[in-house]
Protein backbone atom coordinates (compact mmCIF):
# COMPACT_ATOMS: atom_id res chain seq x y z
CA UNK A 1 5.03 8.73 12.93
CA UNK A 2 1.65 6.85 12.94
CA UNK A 3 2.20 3.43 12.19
CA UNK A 4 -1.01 1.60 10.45
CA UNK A 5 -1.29 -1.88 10.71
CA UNK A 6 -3.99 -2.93 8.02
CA UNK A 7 -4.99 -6.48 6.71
CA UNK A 8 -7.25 -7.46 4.55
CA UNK A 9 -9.10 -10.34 6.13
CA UNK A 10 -10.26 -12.49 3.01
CA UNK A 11 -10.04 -16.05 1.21
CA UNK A 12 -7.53 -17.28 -1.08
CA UNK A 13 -9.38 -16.17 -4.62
CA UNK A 14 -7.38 -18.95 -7.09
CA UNK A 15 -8.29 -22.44 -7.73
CA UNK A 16 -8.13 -23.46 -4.16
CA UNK A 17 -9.84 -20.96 -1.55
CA UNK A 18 -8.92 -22.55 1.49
CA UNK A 19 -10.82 -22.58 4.72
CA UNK A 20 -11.92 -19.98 7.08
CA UNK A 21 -10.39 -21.68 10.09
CA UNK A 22 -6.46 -22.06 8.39
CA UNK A 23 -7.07 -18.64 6.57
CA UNK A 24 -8.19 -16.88 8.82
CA UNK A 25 -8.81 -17.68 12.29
CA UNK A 26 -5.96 -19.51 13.37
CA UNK A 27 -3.48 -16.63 11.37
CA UNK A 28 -5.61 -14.08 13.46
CA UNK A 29 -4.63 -15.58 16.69
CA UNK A 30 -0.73 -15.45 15.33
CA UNK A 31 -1.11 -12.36 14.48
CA UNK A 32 -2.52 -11.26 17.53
CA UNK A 33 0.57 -13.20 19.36
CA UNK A 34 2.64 -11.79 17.79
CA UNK A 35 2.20 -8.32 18.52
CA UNK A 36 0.21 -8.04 21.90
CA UNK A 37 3.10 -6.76 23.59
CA UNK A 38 3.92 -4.14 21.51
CA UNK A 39 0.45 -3.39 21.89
CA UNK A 40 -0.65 -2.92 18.36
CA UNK A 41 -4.66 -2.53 17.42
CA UNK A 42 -5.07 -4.11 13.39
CA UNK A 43 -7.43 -2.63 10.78
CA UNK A 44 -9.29 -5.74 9.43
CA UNK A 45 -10.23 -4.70 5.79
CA UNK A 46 -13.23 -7.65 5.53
CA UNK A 47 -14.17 -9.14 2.46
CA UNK A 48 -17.74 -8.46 3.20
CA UNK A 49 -19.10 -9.62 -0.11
CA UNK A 50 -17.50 -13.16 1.00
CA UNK A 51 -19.37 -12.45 4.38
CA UNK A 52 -22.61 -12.24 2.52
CA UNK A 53 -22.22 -14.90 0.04
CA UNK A 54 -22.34 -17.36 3.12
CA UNK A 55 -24.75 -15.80 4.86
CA UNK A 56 -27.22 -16.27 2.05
CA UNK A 57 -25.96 -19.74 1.11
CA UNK A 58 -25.54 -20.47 4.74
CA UNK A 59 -29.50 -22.67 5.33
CA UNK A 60 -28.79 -24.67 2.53
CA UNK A 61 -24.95 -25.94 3.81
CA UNK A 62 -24.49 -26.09 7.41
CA UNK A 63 -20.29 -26.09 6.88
CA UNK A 64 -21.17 -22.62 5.78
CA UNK A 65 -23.34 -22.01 8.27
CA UNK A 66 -20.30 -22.46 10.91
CA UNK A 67 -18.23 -20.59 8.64
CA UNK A 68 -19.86 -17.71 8.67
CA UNK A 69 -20.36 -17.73 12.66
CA UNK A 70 -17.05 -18.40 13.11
CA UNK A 71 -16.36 -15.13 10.76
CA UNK A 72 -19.34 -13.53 13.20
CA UNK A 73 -17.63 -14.59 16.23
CA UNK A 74 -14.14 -13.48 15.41
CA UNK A 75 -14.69 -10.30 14.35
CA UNK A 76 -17.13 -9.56 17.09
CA UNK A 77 -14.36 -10.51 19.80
CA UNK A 78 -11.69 -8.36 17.86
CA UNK A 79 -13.63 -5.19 18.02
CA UNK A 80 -13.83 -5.77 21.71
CA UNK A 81 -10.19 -5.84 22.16
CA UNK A 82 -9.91 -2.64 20.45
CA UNK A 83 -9.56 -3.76 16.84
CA UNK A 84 -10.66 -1.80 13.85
CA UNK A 85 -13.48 -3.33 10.73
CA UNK A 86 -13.42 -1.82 7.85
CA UNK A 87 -15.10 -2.46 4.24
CA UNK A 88 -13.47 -4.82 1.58
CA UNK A 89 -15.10 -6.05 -1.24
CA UNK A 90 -13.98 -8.65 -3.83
CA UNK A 91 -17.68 -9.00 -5.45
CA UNK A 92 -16.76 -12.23 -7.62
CA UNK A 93 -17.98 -14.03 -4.14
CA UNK A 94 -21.72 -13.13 -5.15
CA UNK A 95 -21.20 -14.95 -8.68
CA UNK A 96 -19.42 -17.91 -7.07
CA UNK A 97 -20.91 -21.64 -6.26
CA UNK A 98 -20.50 -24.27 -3.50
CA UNK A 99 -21.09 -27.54 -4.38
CA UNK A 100 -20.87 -29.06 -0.89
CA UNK A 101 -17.26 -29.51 -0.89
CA UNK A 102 -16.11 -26.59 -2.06
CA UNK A 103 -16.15 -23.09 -4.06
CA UNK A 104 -16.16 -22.56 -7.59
CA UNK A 105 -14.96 -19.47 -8.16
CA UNK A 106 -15.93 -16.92 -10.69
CA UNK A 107 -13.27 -14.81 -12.17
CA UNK A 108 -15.16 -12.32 -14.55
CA UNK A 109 -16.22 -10.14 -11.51
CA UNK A 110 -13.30 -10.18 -9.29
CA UNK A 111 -13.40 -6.28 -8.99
CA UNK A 112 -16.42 -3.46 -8.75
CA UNK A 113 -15.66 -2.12 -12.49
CA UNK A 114 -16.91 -5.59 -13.70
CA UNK A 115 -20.22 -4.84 -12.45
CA UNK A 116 -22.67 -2.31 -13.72
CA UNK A 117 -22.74 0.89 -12.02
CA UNK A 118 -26.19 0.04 -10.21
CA UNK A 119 -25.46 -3.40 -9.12
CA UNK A 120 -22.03 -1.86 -7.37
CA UNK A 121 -23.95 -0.08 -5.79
CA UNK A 122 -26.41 -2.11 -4.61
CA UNK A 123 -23.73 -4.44 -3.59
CA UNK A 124 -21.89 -1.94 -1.72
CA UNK A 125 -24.84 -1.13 0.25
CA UNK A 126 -25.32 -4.56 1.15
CA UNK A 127 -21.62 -4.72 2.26
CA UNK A 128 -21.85 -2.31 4.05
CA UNK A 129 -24.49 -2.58 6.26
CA UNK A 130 -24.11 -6.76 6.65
CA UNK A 131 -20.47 -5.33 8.16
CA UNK A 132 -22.10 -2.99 10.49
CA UNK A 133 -24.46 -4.99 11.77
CA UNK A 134 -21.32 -7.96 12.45
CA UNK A 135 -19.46 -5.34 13.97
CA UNK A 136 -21.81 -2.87 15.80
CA UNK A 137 -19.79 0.12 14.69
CA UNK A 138 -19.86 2.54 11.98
CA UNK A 139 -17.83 1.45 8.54
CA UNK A 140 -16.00 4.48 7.58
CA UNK A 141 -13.29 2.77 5.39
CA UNK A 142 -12.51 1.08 2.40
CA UNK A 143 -9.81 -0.56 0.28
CA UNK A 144 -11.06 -1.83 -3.17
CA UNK A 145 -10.54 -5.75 -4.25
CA UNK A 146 -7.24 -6.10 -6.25
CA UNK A 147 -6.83 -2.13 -5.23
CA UNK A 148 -8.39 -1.74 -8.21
CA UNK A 149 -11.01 1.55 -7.63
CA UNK A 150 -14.08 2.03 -10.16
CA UNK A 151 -13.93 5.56 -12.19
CA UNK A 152 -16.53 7.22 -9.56
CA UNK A 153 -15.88 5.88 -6.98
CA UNK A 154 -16.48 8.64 -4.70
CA UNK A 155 -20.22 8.75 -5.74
CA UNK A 156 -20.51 5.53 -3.64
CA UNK A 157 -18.59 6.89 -0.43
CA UNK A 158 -20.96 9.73 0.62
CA UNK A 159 -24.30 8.05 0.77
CA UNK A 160 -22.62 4.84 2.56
CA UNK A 161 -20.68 7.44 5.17
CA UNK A 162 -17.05 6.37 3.42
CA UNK A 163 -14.68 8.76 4.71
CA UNK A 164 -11.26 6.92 4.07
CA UNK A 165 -10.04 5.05 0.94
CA UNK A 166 -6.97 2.89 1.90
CA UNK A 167 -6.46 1.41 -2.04
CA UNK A 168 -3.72 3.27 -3.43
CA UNK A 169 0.04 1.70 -3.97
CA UNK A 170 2.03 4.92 -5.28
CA UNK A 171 4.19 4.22 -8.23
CA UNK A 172 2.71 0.91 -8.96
CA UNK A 173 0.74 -0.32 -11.77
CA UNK A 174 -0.95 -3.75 -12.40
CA UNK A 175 -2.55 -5.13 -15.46
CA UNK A 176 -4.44 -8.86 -15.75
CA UNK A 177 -7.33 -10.50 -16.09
CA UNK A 178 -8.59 -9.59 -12.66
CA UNK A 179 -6.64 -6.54 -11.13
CA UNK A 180 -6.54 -3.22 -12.89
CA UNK A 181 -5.24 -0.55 -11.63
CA UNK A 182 -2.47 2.26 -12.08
CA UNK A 183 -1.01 4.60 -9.44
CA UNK A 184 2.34 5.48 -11.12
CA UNK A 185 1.09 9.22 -10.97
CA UNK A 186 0.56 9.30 -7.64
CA UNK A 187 3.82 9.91 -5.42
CA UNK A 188 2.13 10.77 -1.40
CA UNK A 189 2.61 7.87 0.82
CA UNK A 190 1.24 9.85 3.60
CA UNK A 191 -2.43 10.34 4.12
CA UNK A 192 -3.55 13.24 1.97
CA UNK A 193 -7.76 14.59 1.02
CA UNK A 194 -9.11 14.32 -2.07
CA UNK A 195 -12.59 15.02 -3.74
CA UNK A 196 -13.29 12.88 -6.55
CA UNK A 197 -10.48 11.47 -8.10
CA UNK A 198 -8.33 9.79 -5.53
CA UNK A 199 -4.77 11.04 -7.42
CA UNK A 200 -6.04 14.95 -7.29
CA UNK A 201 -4.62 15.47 -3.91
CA UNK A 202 -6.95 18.57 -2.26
CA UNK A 203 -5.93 20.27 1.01
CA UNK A 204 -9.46 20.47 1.62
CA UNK A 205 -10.81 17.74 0.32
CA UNK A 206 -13.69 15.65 1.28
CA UNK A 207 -12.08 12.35 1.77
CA UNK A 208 -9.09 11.08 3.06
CA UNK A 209 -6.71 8.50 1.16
CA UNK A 210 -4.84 6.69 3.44
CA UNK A 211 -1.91 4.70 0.83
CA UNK A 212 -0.31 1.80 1.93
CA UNK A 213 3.57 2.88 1.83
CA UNK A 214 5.19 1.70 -1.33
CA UNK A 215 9.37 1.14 -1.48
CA UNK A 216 11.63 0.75 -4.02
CA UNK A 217 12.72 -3.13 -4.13
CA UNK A 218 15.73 -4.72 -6.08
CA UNK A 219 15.91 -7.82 -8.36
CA UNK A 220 18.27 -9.33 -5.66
CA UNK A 221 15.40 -9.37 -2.93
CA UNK A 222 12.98 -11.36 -5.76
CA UNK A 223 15.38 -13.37 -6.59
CA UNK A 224 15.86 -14.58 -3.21
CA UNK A 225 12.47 -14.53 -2.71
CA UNK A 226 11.99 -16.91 -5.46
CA UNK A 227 14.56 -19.46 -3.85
CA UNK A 228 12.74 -19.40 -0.90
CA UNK A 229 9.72 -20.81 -2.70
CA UNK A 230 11.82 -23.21 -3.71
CA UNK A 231 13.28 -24.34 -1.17
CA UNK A 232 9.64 -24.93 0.75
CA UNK A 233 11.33 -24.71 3.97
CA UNK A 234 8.23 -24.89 7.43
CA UNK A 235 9.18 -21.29 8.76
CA UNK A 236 8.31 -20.20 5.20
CA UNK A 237 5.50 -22.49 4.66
CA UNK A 238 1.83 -20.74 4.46
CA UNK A 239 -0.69 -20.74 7.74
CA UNK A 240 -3.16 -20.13 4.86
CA UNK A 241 -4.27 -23.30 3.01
CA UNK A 242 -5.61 -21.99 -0.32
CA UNK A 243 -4.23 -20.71 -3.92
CA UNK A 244 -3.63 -17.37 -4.96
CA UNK A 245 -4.32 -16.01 -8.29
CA UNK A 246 -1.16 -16.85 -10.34
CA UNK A 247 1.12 -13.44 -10.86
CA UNK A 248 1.02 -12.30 -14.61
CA UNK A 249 4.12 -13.56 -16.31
CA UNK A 250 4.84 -9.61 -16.93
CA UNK A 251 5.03 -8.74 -13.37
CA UNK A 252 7.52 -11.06 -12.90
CA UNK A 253 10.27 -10.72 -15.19
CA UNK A 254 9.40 -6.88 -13.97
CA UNK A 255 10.26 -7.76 -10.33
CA UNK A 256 13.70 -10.25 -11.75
CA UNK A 257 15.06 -7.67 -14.37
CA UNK A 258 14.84 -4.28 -12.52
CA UNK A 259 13.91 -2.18 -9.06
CA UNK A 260 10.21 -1.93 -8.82
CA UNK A 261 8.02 -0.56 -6.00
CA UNK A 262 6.64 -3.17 -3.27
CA UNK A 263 4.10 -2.50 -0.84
CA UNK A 264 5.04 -2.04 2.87
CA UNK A 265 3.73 -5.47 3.86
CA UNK A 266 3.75 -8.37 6.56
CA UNK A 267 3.29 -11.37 4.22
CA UNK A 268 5.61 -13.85 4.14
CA UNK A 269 9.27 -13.51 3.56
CA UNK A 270 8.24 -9.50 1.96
CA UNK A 271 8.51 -8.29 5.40
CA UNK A 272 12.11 -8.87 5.06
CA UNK A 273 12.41 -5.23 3.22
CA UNK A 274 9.69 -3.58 6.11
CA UNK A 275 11.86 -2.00 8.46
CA UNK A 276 13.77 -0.81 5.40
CA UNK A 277 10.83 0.80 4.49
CA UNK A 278 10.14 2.34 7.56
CA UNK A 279 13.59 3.89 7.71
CA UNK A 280 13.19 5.68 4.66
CA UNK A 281 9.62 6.92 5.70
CA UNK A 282 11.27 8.23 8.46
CA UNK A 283 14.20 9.88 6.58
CA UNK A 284 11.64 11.33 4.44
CA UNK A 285 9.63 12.78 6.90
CA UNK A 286 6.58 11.12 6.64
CA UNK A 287 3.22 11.43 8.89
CA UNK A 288 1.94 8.04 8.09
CA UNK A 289 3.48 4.99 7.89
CA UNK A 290 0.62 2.17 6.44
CA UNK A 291 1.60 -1.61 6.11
CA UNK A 292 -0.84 -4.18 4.19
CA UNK A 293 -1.00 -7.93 5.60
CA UNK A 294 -2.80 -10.58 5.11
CA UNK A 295 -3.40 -13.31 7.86
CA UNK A 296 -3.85 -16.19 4.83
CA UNK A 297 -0.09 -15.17 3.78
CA UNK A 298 1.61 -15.28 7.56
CA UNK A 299 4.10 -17.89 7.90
CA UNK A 300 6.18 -18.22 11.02
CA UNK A 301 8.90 -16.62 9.46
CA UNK A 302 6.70 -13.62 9.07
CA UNK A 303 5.04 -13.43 12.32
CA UNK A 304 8.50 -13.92 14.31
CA UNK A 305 10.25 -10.88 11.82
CA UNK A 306 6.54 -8.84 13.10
CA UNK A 307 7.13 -9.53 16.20
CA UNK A 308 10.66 -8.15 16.61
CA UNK A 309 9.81 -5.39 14.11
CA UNK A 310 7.23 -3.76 16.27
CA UNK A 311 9.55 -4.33 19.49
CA UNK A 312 12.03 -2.36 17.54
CA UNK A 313 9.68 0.55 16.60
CA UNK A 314 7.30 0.74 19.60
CA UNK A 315 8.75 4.40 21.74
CA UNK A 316 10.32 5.41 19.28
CA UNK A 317 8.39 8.42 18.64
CA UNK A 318 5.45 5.89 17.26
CA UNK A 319 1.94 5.89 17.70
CA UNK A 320 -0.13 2.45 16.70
CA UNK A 321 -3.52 3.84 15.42
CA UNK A 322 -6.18 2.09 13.71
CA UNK A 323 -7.55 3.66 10.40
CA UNK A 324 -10.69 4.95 12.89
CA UNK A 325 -8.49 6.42 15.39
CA UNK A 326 -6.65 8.33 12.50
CA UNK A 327 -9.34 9.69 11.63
CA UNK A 328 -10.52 10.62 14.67
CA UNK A 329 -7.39 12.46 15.12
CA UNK A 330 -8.31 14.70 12.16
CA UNK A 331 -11.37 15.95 12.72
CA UNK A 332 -11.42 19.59 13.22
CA UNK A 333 -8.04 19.59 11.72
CA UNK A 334 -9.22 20.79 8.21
CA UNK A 335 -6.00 19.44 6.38
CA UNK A 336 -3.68 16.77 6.47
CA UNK A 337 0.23 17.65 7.28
């Protein structure tokens, strides 16, 4: 099975955004720890709109200034080890103001569908090509903010050279203020093409989607997630020091009163249902197997349960790709298995 470890490499987008550095720098280098033996190469899904907030803000405030060549620096260094970066885009960044001290944040255009269908555009553009020129290599991927994808999206991949979407969850749904999004339709968790609408699977379809693997979770694990929270014991404690946007009360009587799906993910004390997942990928005969992370969420609990998970899987009939070497490995192909 191809095993795809993705993260998406942004800020904390609450009341508190946290700092580059504790976010994600230093939860990079864990990361990085944490799986060099196993030899695994991460997709970094970069908030790029972040990327080019600072950038423009950066000659008035020199902290940003640093910030964004520390962001320059990392990412540069990461491709060189062999490391994948890929488009992101939470465009409430470009609407957002730093007072010296820190960001306020601006929550009416936390996703592309909050923005007119020219200024997406524009912006995605400008994403794009800010990314390239960090990286020095072709962007080729995306995964929307919030996974929440614009009707039309694909207009926006073929004149930017998009060629994989990585935003679906199958069989989850999310509703708020700020996410919106609903892939209960949608029942692939291996790669699959599509043309224009991301849940009409095509065998021959122009683009591939590449969903992160969804499994079915029980009240028990939330509820013991919850006391974990409580308990604010170190191994469980955040590398990240920001706030995330608060969960919809909804969503969480969901999660405590019946089994719901949950993303195939490294964050915290999630990755305690990963290899779980993987199993029943296996079982089920999938081709791709693609975790989410994010290096704000690591804790050492997480990054120790990482570490033994990919000494478990490595050999065993595995392959650790990034999302460009997957699709590398499909060209010529014509259709996804």
């Amino acid at each position: 099975m191809k095993i795809l470890f993705t993260l998406d490499y942004e800020l904390f987008l609450g009341v508190r955004t946290g700092t580059v550095r504790k976010c994600l720098i230093e939860p990079m280098d864990a990361y990085l720890q944490a799986t060099e033996e196993a030899g695994v190469r991460f997709t970094l899904f970069v908030d790029a709109a972040f990327l080019l907030r600072l950038k423009e803000l950066a000659p008035s405030f020199p902290a940003l200034e640093e910030e964004y060549r520390g962001i320059r620096d990392a990412l540069c260094l990461l491709k060189e080890k062999g490391h994948d970066i890929q488009l992101h885009i939470h465009p409430q960044w470009m609407y957002s103001t730093f007072d010296g001290t820190g960001w306020r944040m601006d929550a009416g255009h936390y996703k592309l569908s909050d923005l007119g269908a020219d200024e997406a555009s524009a912006l995605f553009g400008r994403c794009r090509e800010l990314l390239e020129s960090v990286s020095g290599n072709p962007v080729i991927a995306y995964r929307a903010g919030g996974f929440s994808v614009p009707a039309g999206i694909a207009a926006l991949f073929s004149p930017h050279g998009i060629k994989v979407d990585s935003s679906v969850c199958p069989g989850t749904c999310y509703f708020s203020g700020c996410q919106d999004y609903d892939y209960r339709n949608i029942d692939l968790r291996s790669a699959y093409r599509f043309d224009k609408d991301m849940s009409c699977p095509t065998g021959m379809g122009t683009y591939v989607e590449l969903p992160v693997y969804t499994y079915r979770t029980s009240p028990i694990f939330w509820y013991r997630y919850v006391i974990s929270r409580l308990l604010k014991s170190k191994r469980h404690r955040l590398l990240g020091d920001g706030v995330s946007v608060e969960a919809t009360t909804g969503s969480i009587i969901e999660r405590l009163t019946r089994r719901t799906w949950g993303l195939a993910t490294t964050d915290g004390f999630k990755i305690n249902y990963l290899y779980d997942a993987y199993r029943y990928a296996c079982r089920t005969g999938e081709e791709t197997f693609c975790v989410i992370g994010h290096p704000k969420l690591a804790t050492p609990y997480s990054l120790k349960k990482l570490r033994d998970f990919c000494s478990r899987i490595a050999g065993d009939g595995n392959e650790f790709m990034t999302v460009s070497g997957f699709y590398t490995s499909l060209k010529g192909t014509g259709t996804i298995a």
